[in-house]
C-alpha atoms as a PDB file:
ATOM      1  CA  UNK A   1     106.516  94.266 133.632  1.00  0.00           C
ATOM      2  CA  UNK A   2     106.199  91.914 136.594  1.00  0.00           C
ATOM      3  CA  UNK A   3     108.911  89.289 136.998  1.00  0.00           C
ATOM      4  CA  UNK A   4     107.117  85.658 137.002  1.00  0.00           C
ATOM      5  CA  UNK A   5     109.090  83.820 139.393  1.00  0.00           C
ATOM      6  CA  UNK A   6     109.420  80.866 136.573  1.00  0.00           C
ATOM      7  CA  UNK A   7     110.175  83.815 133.999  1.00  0.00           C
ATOM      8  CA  UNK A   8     113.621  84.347 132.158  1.00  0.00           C
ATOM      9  CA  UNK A   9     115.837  86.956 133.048  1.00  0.00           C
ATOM     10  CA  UNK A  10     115.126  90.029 130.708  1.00  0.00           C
ATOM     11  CA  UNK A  11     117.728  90.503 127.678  1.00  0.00           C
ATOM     12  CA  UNK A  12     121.391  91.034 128.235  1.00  0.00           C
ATOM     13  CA  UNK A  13     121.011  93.855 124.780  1.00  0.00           C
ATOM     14  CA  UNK A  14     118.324  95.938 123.257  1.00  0.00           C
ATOM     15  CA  UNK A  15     116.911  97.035 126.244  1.00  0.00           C
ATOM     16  CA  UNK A  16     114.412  99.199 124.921  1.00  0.00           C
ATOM     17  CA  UNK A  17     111.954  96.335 123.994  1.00  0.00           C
ATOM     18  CA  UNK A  18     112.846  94.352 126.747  1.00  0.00           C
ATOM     19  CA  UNK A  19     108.996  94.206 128.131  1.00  0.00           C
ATOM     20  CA  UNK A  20     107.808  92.991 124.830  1.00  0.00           C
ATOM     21  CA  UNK A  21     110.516  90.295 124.596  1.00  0.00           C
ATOM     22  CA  UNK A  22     109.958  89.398 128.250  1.00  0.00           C
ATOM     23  CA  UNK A  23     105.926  88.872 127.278  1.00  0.00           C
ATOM     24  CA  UNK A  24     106.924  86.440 124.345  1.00  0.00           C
ATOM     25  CA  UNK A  25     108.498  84.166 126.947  1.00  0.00           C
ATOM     26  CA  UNK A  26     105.552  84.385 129.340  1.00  0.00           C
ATOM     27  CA  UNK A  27     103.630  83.267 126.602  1.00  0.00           C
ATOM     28  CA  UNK A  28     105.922  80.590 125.493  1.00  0.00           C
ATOM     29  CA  UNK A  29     105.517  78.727 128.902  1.00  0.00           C
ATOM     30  CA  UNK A  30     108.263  76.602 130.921  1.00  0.00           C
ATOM     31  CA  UNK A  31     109.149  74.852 127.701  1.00  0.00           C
ATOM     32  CA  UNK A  32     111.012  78.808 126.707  1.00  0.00           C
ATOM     33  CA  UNK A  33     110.356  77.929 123.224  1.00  0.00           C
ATOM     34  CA  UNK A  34     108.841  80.918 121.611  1.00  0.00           C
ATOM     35  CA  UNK A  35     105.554  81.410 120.953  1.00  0.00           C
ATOM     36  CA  UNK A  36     102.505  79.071 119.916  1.00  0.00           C
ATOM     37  CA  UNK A  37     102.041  78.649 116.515  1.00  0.00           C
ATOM     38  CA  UNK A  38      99.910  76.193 116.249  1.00  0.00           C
ATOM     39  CA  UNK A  39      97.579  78.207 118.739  1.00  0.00           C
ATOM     40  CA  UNK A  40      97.431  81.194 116.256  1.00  0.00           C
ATOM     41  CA  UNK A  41      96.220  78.885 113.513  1.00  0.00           C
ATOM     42  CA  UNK A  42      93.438  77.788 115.271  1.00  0.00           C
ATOM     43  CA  UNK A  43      92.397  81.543 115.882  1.00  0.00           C
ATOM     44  CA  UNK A  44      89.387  80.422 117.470  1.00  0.00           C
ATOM     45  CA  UNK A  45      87.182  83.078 119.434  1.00  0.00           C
ATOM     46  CA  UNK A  46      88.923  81.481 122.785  1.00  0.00           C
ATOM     47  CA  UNK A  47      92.808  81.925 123.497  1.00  0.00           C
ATOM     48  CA  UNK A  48      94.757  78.328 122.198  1.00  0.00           C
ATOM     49  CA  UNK A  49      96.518  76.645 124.627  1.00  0.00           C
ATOM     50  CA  UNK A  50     100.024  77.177 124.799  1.00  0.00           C
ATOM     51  CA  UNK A  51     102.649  74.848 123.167  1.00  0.00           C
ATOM     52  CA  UNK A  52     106.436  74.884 122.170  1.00  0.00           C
ATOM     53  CA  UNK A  53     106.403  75.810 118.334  1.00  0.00           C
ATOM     54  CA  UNK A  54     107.377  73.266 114.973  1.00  0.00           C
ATOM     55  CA  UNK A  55     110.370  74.428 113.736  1.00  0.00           C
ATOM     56  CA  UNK A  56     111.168  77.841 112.102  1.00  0.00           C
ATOM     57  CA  UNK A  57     109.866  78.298 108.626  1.00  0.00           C
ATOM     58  CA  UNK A  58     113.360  78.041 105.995  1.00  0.00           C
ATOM     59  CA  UNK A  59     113.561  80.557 103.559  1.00  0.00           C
ATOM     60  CA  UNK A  60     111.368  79.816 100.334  1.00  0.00           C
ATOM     61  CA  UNK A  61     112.442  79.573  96.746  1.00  0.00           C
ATOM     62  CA  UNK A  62     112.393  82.973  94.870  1.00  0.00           C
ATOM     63  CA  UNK A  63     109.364  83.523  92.866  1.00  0.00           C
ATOM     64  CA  UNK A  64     109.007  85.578  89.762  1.00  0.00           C
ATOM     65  CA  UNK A  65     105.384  85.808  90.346  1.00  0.00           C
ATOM     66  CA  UNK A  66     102.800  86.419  93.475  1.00  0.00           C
ATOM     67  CA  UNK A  67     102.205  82.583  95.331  1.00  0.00           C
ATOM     68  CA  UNK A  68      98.938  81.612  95.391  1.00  0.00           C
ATOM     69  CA  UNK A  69      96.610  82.886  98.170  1.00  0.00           C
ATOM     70  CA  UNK A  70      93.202  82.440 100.041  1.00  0.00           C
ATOM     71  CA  UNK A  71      90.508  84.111 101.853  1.00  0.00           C
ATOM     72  CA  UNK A  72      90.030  82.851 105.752  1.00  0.00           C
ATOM     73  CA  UNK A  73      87.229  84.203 107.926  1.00  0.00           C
ATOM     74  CA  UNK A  74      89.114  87.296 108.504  1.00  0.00           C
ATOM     75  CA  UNK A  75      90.210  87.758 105.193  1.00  0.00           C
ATOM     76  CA  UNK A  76      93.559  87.201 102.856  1.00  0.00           C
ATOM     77  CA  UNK A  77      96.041  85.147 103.948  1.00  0.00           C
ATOM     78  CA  UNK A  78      99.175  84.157 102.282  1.00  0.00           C
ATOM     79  CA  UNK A  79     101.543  81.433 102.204  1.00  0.00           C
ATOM     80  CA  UNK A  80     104.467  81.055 104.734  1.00  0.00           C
ATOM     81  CA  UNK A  81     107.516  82.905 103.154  1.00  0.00           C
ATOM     82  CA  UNK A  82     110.492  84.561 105.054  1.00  0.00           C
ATOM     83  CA  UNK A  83     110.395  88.971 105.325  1.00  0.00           C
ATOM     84  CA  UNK A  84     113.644  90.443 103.778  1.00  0.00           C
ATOM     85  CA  UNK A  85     112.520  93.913 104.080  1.00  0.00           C
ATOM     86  CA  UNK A  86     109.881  95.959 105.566  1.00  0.00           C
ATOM     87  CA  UNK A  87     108.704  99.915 104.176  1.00  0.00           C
ATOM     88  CA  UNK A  88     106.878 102.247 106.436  1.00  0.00           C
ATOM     89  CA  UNK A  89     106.571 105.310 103.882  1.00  0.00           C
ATOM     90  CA  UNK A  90     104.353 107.694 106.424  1.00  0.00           C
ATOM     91  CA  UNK A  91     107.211 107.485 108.684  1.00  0.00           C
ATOM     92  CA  UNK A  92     110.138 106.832 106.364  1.00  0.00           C
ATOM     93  CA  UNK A  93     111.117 103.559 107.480  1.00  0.00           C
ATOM     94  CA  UNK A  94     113.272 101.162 104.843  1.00  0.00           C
ATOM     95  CA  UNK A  95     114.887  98.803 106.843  1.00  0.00           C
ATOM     96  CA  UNK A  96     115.895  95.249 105.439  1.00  0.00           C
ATOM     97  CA  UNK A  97     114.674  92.565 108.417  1.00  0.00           C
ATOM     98  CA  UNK A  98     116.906  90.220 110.201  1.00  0.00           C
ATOM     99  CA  UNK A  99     115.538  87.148 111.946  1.00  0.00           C
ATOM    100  CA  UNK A 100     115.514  86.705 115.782  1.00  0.00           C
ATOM    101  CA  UNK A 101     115.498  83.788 117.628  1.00  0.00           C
ATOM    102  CA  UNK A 102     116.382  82.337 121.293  1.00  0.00           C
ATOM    103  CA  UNK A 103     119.434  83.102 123.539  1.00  0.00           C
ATOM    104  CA  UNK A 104     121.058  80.288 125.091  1.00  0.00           C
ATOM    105  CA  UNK A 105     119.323  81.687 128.315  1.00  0.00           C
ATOM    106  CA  UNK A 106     115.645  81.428 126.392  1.00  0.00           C
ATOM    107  CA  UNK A 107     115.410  85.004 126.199  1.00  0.00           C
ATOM    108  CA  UNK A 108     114.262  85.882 122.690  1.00  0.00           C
ATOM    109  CA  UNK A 109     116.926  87.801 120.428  1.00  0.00           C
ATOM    110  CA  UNK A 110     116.644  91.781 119.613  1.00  0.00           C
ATOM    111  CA  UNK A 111     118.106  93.395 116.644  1.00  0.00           C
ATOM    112  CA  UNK A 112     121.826  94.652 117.970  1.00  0.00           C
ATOM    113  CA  UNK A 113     122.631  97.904 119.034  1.00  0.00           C
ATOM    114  CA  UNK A 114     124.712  99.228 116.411  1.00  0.00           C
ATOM    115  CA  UNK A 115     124.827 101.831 113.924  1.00  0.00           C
ATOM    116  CA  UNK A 116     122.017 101.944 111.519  1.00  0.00           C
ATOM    117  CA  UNK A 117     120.728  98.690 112.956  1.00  0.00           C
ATOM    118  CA  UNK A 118     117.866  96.690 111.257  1.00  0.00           C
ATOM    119  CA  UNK A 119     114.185  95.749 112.484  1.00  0.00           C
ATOM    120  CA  UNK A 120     113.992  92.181 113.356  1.00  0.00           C
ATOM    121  CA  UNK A 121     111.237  89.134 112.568  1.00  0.00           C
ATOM    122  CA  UNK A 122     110.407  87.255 115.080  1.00  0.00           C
ATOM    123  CA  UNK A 123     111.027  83.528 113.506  1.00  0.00           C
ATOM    124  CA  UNK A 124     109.048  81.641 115.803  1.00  0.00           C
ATOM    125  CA  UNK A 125     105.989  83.758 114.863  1.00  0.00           C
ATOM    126  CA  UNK A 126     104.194  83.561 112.065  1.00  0.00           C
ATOM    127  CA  UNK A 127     105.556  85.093 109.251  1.00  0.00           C
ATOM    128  CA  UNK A 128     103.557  87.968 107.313  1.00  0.00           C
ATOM    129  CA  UNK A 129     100.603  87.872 105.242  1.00  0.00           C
ATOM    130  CA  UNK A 130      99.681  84.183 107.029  1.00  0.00           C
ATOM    131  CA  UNK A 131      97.428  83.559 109.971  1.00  0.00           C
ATOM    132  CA  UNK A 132      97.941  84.871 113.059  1.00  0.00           C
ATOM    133  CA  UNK A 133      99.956  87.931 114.513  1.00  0.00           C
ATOM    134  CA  UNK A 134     103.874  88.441 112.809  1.00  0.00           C
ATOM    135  CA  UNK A 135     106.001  90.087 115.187  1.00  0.00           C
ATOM    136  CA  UNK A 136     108.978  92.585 114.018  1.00  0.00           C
ATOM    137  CA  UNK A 137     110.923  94.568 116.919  1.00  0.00           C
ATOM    138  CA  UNK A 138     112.894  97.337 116.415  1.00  0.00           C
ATOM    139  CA  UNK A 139     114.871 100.240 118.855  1.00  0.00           C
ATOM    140  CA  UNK A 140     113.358 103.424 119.113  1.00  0.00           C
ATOM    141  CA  UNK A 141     117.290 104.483 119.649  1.00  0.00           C
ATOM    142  CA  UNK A 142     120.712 102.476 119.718  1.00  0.00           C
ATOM    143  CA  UNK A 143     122.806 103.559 122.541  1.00  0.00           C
ATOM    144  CA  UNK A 144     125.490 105.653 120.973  1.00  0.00           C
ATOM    145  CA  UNK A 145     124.476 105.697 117.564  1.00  0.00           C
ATOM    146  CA  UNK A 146     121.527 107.624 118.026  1.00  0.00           C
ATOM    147  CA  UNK A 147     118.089 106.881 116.645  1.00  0.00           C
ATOM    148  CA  UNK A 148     116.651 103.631 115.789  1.00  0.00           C
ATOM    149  CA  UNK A 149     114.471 102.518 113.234  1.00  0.00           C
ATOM    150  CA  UNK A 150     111.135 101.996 114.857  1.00  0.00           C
ATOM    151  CA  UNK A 151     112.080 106.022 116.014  1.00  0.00           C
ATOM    152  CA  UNK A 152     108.795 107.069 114.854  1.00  0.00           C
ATOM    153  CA  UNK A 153     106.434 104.102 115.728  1.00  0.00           C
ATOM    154  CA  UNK A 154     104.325 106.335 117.403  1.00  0.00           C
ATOM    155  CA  UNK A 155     103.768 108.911 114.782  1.00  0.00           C
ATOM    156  CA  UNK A 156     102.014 105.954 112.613  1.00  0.00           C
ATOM    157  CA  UNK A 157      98.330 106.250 112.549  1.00  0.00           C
ATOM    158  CA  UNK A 158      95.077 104.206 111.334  1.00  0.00           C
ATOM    159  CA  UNK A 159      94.738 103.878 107.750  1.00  0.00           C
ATOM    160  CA  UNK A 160      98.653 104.174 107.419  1.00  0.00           C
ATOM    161  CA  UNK A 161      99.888 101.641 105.320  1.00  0.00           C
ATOM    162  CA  UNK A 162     103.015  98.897 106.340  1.00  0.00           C
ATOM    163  CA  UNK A 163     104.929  97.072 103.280  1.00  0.00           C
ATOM    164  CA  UNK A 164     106.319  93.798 103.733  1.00  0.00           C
ATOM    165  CA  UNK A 165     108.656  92.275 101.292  1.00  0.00           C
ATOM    166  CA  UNK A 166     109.077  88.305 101.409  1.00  0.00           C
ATOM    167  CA  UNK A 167     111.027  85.751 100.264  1.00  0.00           C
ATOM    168  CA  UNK A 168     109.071  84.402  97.508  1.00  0.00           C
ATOM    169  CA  UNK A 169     109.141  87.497  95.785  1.00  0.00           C
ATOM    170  CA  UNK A 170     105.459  88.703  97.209  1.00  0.00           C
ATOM    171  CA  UNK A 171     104.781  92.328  98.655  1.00  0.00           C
ATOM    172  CA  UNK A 172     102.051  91.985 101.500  1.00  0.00           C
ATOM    173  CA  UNK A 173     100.336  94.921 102.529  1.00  0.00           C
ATOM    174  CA  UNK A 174      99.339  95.604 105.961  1.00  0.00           C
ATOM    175  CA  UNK A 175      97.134  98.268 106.995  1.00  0.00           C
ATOM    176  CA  UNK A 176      97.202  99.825 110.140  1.00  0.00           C
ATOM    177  CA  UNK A 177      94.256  99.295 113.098  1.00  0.00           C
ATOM    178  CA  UNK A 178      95.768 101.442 116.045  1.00  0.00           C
ATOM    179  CA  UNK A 179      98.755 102.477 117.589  1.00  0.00           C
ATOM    180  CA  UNK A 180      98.961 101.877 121.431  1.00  0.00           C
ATOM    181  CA  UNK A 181     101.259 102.951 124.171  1.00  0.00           C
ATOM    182  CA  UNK A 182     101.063 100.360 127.059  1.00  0.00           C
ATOM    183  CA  UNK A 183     103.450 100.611 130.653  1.00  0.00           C
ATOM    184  CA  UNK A 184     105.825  98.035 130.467  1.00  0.00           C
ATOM    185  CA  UNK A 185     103.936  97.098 134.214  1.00  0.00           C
ATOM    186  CA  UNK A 186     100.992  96.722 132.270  1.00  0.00           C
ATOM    187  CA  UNK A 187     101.793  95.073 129.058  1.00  0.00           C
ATOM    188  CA  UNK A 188      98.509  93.186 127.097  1.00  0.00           C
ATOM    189  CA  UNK A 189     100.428  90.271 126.416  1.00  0.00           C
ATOM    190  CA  UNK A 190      97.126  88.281 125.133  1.00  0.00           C
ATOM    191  CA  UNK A 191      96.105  91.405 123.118  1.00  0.00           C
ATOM    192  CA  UNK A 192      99.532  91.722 121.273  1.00  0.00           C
ATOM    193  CA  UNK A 193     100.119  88.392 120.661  1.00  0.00           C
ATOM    194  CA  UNK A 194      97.566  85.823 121.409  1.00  0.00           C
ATOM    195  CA  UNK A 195      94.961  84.121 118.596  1.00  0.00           C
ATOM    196  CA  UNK A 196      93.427  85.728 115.650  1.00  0.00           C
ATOM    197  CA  UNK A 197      91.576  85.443 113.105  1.00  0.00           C
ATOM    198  CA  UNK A 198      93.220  86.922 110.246  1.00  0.00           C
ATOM    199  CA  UNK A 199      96.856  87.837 109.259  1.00  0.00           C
ATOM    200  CA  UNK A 200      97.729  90.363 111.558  1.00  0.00           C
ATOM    201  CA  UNK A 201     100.813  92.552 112.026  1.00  0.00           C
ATOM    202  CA  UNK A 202     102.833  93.437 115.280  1.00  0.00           C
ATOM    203  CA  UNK A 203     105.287  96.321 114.880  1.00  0.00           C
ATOM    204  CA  UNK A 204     106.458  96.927 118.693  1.00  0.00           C
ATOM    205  CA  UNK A 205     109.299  99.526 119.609  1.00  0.00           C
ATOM    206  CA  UNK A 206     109.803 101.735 123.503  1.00  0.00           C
ATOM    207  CA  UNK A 207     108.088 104.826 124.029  1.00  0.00           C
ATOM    208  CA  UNK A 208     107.444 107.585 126.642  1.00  0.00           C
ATOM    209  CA  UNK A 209     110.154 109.854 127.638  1.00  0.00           C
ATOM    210  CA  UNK A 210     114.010 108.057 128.006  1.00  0.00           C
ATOM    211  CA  UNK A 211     115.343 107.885 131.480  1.00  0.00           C
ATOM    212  CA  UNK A 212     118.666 109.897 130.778  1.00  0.00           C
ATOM    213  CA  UNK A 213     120.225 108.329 134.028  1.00  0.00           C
ATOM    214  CA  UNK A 214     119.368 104.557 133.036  1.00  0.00           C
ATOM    215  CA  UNK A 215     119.078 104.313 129.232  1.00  0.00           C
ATOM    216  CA  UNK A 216     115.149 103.255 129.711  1.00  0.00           C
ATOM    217  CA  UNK A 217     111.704 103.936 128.577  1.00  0.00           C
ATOM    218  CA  UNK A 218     109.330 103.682 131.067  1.00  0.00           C
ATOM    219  CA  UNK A 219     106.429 102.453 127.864  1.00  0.00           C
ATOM    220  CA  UNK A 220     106.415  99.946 124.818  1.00  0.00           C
ATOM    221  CA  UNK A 221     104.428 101.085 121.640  1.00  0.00           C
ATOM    222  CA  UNK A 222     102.773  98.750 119.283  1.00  0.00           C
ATOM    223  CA  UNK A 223     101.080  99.078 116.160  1.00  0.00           C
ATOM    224  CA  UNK A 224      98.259  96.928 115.248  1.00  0.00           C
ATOM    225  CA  UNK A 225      98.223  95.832 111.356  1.00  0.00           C
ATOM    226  CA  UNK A 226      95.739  93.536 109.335  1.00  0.00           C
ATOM    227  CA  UNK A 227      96.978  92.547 105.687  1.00  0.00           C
ATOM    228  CA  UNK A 228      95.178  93.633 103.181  1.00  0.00           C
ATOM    229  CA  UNK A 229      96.959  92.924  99.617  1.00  0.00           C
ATOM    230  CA  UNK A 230      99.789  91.004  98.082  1.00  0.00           C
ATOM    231  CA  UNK A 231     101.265  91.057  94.754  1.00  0.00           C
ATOM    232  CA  UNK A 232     104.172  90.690  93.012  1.00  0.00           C
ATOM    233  CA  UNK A 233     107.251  92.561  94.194  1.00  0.00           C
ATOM    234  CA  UNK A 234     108.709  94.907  91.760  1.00  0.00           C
ATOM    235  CA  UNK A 235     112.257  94.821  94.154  1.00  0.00           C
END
């Protein structure tokens, strides 16, 4: 994408979702400290302004049964609770979920590039099954090591389903809207992650063909998710 001249430098590792990181900070503002929660809350029609974020949410006691839920405008939503694990089954994905945060430099974290490594939550969105858009990255390959996690991304289509294991022992559901391939010159940083008004889902991984020469993708996919059950976790 286009460097902001008050933008951070893009991230020292992961390259291949270095757009989408770069767009988190953009959104973030001078403050560099992750997105605006409080903004997706109020999900309004209009985009929120932008502010630094509370705290990220701790981990929540294990549950033997499903927390309690409600219905918002735009449907389900659940209780904050940390992801542990996330299941793709039309594309084979199992991957347990590690949580990112910031670099000392501001730049949000990636998942590392290592052998068989994890997707990653996003901590300073929200997390999944509550209001607003959850962000998980993932590498569509690793260096070395050879395929990635979020290989596939782009296979996923609508109607596909996304399982999210949390914390509190609750399995949210996510269905998916659409699967988009954006240049990283044109990234839709509002679309991906600005305001909505329901518990949305933001799987976002590289695409188009690798540059062999520079270890790049000249695209970033994202699939679009709304939640639409939770129960109980039999895992």
């Amino acid at each position: 994408m286009t460097r902001h001249a008050a933008g951070p430098s893009a991230p020292r590792r992961g390259g291949c979702i270095a757009t989408a990181v770069m767009v988190l900070m953009v959104l973030a503002g001078a403050a560099g400290l992750g997105l605006a929660y409080e903004g997706w809350r109020a999900a309004s029609a209009q985009q929120s302004a932008v502010q630094a974020p509370p705290a990220s949410p701790g981990p929540a006691a294990p549950s033997t049964s499903a927390p309690p839920s409600h219905r918002a405008a735009g449907g389900l939503v659940l209780p904050a609770s940390v992801p542990v694990r996330l299941d793709i089954p039309a594309i084979g994905v199992s991957t347990p979920l590690m949580r990112l945060g910031l670099n000392a430099d501001r730049t949000v974290q990636v998942p590392p590039i290592q052998k068989d490594s994890p997707a990653g939550w996003y901590q300073y969105s929200p997390t999944p099954g509550q209001l607003g858009p959850s962000v998980i990255l993932g590498h569509v390959t690793v260096g070395q090591f050879g395929n990635g996690v979020f290989l596939r991304l782009a296979a996923l289509r609508a109607g596909d389903q996304v399982e999210v294991f949390r914390s509190d022992g609750t399995e949210a559901v996510f269905q998916v809207q659409k699967v988009a391939e954006y240049p990283k010159s044109s990234f839709p940083t509002r679309e991906v992650y600005g305001g909505i008004a329901y518990a949305g889902l933001r799987l976002i991984t590289c695409g188009g063909s690798r540059n062999e020469l520079t270890h790049t993708y000249p695209d970033n996919v994202v699939a679009y998710a709304s939640l639409v059950s939770a129960k109980a976790s039999a895992a």
